[in-house]
C-alpha atoms as a PDB file:
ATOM      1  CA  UNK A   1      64.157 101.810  92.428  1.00  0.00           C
ATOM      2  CA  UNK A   2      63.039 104.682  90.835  1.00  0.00           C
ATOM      3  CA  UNK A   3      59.606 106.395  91.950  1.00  0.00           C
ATOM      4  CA  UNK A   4      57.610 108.234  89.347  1.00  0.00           C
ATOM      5  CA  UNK A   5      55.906 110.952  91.520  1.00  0.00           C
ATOM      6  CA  UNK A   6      58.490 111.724  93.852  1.00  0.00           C
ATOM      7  CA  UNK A   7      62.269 112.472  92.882  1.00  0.00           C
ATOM      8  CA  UNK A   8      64.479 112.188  95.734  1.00  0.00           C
ATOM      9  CA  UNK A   9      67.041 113.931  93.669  1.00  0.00           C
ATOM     10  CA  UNK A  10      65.346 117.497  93.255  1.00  0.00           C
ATOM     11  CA  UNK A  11      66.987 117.764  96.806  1.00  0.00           C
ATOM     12  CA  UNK A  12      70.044 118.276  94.631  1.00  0.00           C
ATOM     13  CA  UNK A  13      69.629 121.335  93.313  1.00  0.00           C
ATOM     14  CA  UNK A  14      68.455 122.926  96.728  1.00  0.00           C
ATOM     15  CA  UNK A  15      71.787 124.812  97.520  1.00  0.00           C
ATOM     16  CA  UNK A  16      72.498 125.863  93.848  1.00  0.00           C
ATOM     17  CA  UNK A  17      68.652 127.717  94.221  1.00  0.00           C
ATOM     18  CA  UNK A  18      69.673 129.254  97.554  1.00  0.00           C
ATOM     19  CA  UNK A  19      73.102 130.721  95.819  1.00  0.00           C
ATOM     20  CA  UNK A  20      71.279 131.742  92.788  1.00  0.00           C
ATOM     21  CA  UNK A  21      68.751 133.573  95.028  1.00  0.00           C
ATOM     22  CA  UNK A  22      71.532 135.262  97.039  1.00  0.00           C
ATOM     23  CA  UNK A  23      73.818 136.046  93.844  1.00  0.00           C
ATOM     24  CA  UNK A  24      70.735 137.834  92.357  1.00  0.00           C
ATOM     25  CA  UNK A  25      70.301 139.850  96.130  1.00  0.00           C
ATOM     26  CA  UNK A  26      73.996 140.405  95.965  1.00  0.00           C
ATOM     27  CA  UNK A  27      73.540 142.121  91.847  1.00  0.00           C
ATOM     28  CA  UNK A  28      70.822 143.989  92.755  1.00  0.00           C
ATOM     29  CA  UNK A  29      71.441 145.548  95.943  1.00  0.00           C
ATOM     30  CA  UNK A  30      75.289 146.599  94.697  1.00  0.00           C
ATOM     31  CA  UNK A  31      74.036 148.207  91.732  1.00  0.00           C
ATOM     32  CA  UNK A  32      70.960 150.214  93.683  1.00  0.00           C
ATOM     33  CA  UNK A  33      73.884 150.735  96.481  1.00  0.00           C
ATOM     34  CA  UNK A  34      75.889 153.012  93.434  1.00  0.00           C
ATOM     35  CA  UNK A  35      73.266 153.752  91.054  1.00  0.00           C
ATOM     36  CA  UNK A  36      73.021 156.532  93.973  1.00  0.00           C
ATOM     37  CA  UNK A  37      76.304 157.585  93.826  1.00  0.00           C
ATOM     38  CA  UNK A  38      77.241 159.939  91.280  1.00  0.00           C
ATOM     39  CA  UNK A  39      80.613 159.925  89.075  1.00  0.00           C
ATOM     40  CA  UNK A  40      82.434 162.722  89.771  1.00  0.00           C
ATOM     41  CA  UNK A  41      82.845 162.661  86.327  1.00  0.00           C
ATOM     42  CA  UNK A  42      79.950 164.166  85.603  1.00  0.00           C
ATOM     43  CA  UNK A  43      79.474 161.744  82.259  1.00  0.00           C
ATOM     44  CA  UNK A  44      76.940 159.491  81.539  1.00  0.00           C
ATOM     45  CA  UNK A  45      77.319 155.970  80.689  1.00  0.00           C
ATOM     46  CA  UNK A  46      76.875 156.661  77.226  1.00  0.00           C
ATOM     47  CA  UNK A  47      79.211 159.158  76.973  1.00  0.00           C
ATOM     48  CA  UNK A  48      81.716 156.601  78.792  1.00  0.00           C
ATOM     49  CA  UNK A  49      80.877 153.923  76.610  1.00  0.00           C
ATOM     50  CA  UNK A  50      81.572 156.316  73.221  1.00  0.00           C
ATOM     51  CA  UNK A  51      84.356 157.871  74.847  1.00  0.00           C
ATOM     52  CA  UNK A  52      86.531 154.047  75.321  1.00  0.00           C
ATOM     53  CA  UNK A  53      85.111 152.783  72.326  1.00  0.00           C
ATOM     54  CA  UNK A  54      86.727 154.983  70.772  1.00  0.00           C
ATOM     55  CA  UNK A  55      89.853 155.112  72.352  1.00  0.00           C
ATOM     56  CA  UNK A  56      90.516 151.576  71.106  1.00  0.00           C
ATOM     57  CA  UNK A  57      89.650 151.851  67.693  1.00  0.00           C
ATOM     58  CA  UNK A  58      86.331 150.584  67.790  1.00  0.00           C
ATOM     59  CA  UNK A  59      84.196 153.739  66.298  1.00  0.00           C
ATOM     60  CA  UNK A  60      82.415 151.275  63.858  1.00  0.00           C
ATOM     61  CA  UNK A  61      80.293 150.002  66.846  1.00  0.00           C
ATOM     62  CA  UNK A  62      77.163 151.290  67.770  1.00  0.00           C
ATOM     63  CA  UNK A  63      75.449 151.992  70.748  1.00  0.00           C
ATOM     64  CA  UNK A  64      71.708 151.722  71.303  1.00  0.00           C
ATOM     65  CA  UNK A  65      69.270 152.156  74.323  1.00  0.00           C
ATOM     66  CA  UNK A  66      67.699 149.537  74.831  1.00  0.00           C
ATOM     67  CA  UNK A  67      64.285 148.771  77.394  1.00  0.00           C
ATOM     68  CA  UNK A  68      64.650 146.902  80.753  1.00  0.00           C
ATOM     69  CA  UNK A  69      67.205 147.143  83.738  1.00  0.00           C
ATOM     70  CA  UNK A  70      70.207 145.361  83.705  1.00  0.00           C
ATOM     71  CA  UNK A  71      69.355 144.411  80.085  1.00  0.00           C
ATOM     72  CA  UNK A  72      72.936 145.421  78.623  1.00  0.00           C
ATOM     73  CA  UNK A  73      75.004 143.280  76.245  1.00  0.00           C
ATOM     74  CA  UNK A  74      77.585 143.471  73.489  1.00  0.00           C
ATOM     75  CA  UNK A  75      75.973 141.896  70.003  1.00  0.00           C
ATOM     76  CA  UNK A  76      79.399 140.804  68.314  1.00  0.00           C
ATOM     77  CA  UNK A  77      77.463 140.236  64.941  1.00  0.00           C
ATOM     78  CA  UNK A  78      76.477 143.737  64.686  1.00  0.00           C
ATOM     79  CA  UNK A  79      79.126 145.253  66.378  1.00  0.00           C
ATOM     80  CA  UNK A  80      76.354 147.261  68.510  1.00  0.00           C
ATOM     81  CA  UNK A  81      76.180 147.668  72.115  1.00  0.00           C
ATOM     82  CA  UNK A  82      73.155 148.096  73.420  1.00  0.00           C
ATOM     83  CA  UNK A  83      72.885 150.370  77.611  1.00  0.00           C
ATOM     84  CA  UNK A  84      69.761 149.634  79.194  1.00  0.00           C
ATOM     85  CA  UNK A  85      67.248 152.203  80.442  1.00  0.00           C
ATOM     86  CA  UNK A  86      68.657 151.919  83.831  1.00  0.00           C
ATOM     87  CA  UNK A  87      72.297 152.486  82.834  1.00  0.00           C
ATOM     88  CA  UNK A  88      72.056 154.129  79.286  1.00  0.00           C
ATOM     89  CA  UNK A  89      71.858 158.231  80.857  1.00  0.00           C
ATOM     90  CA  UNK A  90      72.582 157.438  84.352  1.00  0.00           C
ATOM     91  CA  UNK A  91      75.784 159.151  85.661  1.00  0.00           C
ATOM     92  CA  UNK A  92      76.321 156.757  88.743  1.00  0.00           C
ATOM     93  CA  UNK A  93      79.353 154.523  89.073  1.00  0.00           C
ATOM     94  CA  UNK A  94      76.910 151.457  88.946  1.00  0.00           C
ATOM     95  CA  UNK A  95      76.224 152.444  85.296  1.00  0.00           C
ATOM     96  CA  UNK A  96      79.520 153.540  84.415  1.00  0.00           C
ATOM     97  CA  UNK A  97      80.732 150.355  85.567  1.00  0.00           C
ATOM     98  CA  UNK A  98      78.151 148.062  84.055  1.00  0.00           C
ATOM     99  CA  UNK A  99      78.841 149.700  80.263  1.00  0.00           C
ATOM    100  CA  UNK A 100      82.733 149.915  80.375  1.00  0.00           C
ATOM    101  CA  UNK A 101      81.499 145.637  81.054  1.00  0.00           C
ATOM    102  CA  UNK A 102      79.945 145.773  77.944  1.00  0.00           C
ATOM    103  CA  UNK A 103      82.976 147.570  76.484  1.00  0.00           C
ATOM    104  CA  UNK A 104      85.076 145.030  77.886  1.00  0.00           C
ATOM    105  CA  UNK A 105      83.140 142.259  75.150  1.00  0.00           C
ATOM    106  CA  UNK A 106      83.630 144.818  72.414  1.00  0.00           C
ATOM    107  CA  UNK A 107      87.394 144.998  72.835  1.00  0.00           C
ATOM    108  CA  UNK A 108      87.151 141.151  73.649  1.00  0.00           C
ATOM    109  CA  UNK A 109      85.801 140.751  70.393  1.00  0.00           C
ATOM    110  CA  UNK A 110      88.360 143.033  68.796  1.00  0.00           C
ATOM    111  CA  UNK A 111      90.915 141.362  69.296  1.00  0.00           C
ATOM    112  CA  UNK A 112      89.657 137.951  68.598  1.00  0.00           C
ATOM    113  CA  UNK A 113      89.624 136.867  72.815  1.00  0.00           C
ATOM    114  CA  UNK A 114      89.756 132.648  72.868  1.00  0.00           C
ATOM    115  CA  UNK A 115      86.650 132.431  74.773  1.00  0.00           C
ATOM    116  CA  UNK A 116      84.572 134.957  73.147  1.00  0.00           C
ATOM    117  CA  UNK A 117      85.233 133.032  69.741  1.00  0.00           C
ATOM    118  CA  UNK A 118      84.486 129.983  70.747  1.00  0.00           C
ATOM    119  CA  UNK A 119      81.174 130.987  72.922  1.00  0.00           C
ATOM    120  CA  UNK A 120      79.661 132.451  69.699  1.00  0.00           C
ATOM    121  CA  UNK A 121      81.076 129.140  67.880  1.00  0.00           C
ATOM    122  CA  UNK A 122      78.723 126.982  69.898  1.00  0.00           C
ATOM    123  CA  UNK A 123      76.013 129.303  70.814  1.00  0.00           C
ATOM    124  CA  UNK A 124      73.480 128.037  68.049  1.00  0.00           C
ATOM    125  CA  UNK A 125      74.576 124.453  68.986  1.00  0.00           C
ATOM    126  CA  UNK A 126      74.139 124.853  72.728  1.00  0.00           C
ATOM    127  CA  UNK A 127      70.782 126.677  72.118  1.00  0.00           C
ATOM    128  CA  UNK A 128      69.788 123.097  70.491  1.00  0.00           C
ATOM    129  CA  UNK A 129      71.083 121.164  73.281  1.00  0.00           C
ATOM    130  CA  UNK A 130      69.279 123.419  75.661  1.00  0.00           C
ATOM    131  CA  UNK A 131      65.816 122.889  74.002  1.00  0.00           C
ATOM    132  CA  UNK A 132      66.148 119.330  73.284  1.00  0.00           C
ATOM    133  CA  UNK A 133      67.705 117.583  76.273  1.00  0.00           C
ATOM    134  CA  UNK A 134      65.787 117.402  79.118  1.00  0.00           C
ATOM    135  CA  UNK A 135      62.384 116.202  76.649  1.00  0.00           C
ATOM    136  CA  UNK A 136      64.711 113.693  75.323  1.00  0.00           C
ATOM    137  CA  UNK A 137      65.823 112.958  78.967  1.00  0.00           C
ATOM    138  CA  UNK A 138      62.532 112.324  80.288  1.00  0.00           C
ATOM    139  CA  UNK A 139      61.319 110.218  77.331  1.00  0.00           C
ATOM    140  CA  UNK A 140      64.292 108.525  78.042  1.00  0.00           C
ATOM    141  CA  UNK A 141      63.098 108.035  81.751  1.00  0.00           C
ATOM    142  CA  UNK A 142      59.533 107.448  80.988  1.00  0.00           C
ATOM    143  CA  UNK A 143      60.250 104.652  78.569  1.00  0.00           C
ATOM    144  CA  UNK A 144      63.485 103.136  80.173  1.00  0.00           C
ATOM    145  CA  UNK A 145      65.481 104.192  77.165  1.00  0.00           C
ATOM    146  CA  UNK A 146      68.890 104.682  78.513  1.00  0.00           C
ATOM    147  CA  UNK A 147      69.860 105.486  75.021  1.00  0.00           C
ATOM    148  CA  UNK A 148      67.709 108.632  75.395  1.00  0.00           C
ATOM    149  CA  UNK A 149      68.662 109.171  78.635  1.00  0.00           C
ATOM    150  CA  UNK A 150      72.503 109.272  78.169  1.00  0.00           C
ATOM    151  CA  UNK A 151      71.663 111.275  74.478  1.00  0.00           C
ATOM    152  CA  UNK A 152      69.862 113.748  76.999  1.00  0.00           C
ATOM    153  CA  UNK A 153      72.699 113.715  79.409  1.00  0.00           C
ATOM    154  CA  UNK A 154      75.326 114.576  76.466  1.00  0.00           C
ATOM    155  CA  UNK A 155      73.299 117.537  75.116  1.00  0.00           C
ATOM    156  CA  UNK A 156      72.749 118.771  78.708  1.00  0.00           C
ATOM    157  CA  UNK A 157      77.048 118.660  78.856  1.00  0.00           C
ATOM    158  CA  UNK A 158      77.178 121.367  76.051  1.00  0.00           C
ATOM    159  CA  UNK A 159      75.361 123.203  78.230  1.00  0.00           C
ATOM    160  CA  UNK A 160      77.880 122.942  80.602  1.00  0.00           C
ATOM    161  CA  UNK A 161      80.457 123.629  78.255  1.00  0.00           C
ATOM    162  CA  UNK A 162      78.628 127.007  77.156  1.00  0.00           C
ATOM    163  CA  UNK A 163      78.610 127.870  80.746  1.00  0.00           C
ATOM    164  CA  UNK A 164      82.389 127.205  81.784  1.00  0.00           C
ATOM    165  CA  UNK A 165      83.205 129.248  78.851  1.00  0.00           C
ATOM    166  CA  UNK A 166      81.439 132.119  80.350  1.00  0.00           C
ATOM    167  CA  UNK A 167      82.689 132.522  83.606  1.00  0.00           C
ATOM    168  CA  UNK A 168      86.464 133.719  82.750  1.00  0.00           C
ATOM    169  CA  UNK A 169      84.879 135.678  79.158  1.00  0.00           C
ATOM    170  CA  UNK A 170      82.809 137.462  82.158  1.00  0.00           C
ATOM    171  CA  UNK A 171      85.400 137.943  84.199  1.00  0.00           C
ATOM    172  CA  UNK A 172      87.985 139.095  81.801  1.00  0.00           C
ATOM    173  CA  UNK A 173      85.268 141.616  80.293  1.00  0.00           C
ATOM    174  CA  UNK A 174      85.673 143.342  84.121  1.00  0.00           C
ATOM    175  CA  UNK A 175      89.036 143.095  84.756  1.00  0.00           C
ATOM    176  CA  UNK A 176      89.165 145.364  81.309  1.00  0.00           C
ATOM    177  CA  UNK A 177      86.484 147.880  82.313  1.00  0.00           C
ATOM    178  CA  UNK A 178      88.068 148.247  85.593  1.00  0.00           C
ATOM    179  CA  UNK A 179      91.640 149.349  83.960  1.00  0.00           C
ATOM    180  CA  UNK A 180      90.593 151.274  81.482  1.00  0.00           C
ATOM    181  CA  UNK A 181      88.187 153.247  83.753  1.00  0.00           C
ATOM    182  CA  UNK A 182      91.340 153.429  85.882  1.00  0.00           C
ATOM    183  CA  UNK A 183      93.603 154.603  82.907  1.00  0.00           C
ATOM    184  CA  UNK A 184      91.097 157.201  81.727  1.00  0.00           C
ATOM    185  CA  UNK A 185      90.551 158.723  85.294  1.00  0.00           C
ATOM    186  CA  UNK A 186      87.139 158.112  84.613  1.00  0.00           C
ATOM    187  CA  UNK A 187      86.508 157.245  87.988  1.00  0.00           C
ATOM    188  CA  UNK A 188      88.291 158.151  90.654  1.00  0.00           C
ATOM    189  CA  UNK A 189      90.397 155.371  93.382  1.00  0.00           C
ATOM    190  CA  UNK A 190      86.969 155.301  96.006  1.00  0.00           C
ATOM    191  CA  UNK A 191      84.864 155.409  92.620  1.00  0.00           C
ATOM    192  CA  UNK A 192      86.566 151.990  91.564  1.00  0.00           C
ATOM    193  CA  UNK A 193      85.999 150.318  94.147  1.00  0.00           C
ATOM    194  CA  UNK A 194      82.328 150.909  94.129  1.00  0.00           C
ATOM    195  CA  UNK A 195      82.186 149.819  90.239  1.00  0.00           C
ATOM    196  CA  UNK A 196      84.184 146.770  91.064  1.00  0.00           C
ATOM    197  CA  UNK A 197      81.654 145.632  93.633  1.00  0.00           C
ATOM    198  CA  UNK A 198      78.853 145.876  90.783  1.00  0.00           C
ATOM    199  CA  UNK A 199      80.892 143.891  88.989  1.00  0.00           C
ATOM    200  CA  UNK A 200      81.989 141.705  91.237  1.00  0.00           C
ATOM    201  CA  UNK A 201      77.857 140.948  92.564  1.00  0.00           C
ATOM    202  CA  UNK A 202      77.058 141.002  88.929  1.00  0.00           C
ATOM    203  CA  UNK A 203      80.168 137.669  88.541  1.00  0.00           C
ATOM    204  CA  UNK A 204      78.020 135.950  91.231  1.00  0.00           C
ATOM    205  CA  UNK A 205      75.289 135.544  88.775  1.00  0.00           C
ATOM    206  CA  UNK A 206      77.335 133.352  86.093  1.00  0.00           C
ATOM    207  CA  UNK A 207      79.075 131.446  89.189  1.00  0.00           C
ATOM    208  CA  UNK A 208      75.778 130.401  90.156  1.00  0.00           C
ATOM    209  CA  UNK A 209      74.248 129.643  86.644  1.00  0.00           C
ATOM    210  CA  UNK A 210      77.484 127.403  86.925  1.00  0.00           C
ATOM    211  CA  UNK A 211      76.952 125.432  90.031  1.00  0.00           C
ATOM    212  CA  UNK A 212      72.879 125.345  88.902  1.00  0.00           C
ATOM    213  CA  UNK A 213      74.107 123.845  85.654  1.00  0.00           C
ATOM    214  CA  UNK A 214      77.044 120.751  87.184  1.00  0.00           C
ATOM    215  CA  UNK A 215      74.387 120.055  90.110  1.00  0.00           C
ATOM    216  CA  UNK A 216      71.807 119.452  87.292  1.00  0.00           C
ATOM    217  CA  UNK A 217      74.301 117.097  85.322  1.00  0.00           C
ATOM    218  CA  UNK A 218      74.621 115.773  88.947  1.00  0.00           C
ATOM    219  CA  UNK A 219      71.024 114.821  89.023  1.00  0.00           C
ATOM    220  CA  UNK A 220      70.312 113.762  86.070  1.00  0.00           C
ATOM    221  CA  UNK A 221      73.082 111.126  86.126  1.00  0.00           C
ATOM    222  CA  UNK A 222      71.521 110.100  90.084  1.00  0.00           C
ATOM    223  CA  UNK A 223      68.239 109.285  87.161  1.00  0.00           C
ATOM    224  CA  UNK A 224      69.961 107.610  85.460  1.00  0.00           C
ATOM    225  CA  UNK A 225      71.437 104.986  87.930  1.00  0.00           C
ATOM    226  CA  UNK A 226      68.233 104.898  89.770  1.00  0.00           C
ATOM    227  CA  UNK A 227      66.118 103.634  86.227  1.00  0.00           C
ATOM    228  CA  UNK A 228      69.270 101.174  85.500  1.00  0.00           C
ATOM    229  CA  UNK A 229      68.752  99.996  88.443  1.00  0.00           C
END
């Protein structure tokens, strides 16, 4: 029986919120941790950004400053990547780390990486399914339209999709910024290790926008079977 002003099945989604909240503790506190600790380098993480850019070929892209903290990204359609305030001038290893990240995507998009390609294949079709399936869900659940409801559950699953493809795109984008910061002798052995736990923390984030996104599928198909039956 299904009971329209309390959902036993928000209980669902408790432990996903709990890692989410510690993923974001785990992100924030590693990157204040060594966004005290200066490179030895003595180069910002603009400079470092220019400076491997370069080094692979890749003087076409831009970069640009833009507002926010931990606001960074790679735009593969205009080949610009854009170092937020917090990182942008900052000589720390945090910031190092996070842009040689973003470096990572540029080099990922380079040379044509699987996953990158087919992120940015679906990313306009996801961003539908993401607007449009939980109304059509609930319709669906108001109305006792299991048509809608399973039509909400398959646009919710290219959500999913979007956010399997992530995890080893984010992934690989480290395991880049970590070599070539090691090949460089940008930052030294003890330096590494403290970019590698930014990056790391920062991982957590897209493992728990994961488990968030199955443990929704999860409880949207409990719905389901509770308004069938």
């Amino acid at each position: 029986m299904f009971y329209p002003f309390f959902d036993p099945t928000i209980i669902v989604l408790i432990p996903a919120l709990i890692f989410s909240m510690w993923a974001q503790f785990k992100v924030k506190g590693a990157f204040a941790k060594y966004s005290e600790v200066r490179a030895m380098s003595g180069v910002s993480a603009e400079q470092v950004s220019r400076m491997l850019l370069d080094r692979r070929g890749l003087t076409n892209v831009k970069i640009e400053r833009v507002p926010g903290e931990l606001t960074d990204h790679y735009d593969p359609r205009s080949k610009v990547l854009r170092l937020s305030d917090s990182v942008n001038s900052s000589r720390s290893i945090a910031a190092i780390g996070v842009a040689a990240h973003e470096v990572g995507h540029a080099i990922q998009d380079k040379e044509g990486y699987g996953f990158l390609k087919f992120r940015n294949a679906i990313a306009p079709g996801v961003q539908l399914c993401s607007t449009l399936s939980m109304p059509l869900f609930f319709i669906g659940l108001i109305f006792g339209s299991l048509n809608l409801l399973n039509v909400g559950i398959l646009l919710f699953c290219g959500v999913l999709v979007f956010h399997l493809v992530t995890l080893p795109l984010e992934f690989d984008a480290s395991a880049r910024a970590l070599k070539l910061l090691s090949e460089t002798n940008t930052l030294s052995g003890s330096e590494l290790g403290g970019a590698k736990s930014v990056l790391d923390a920062a991982a957590l984030t897209y493992v728990a926008a994961l488990v968030m996104t199955v443990l929704q599928l999860v409880r949207l198909l409990a719905l389901r079977n509770m308004r069938r039956d």
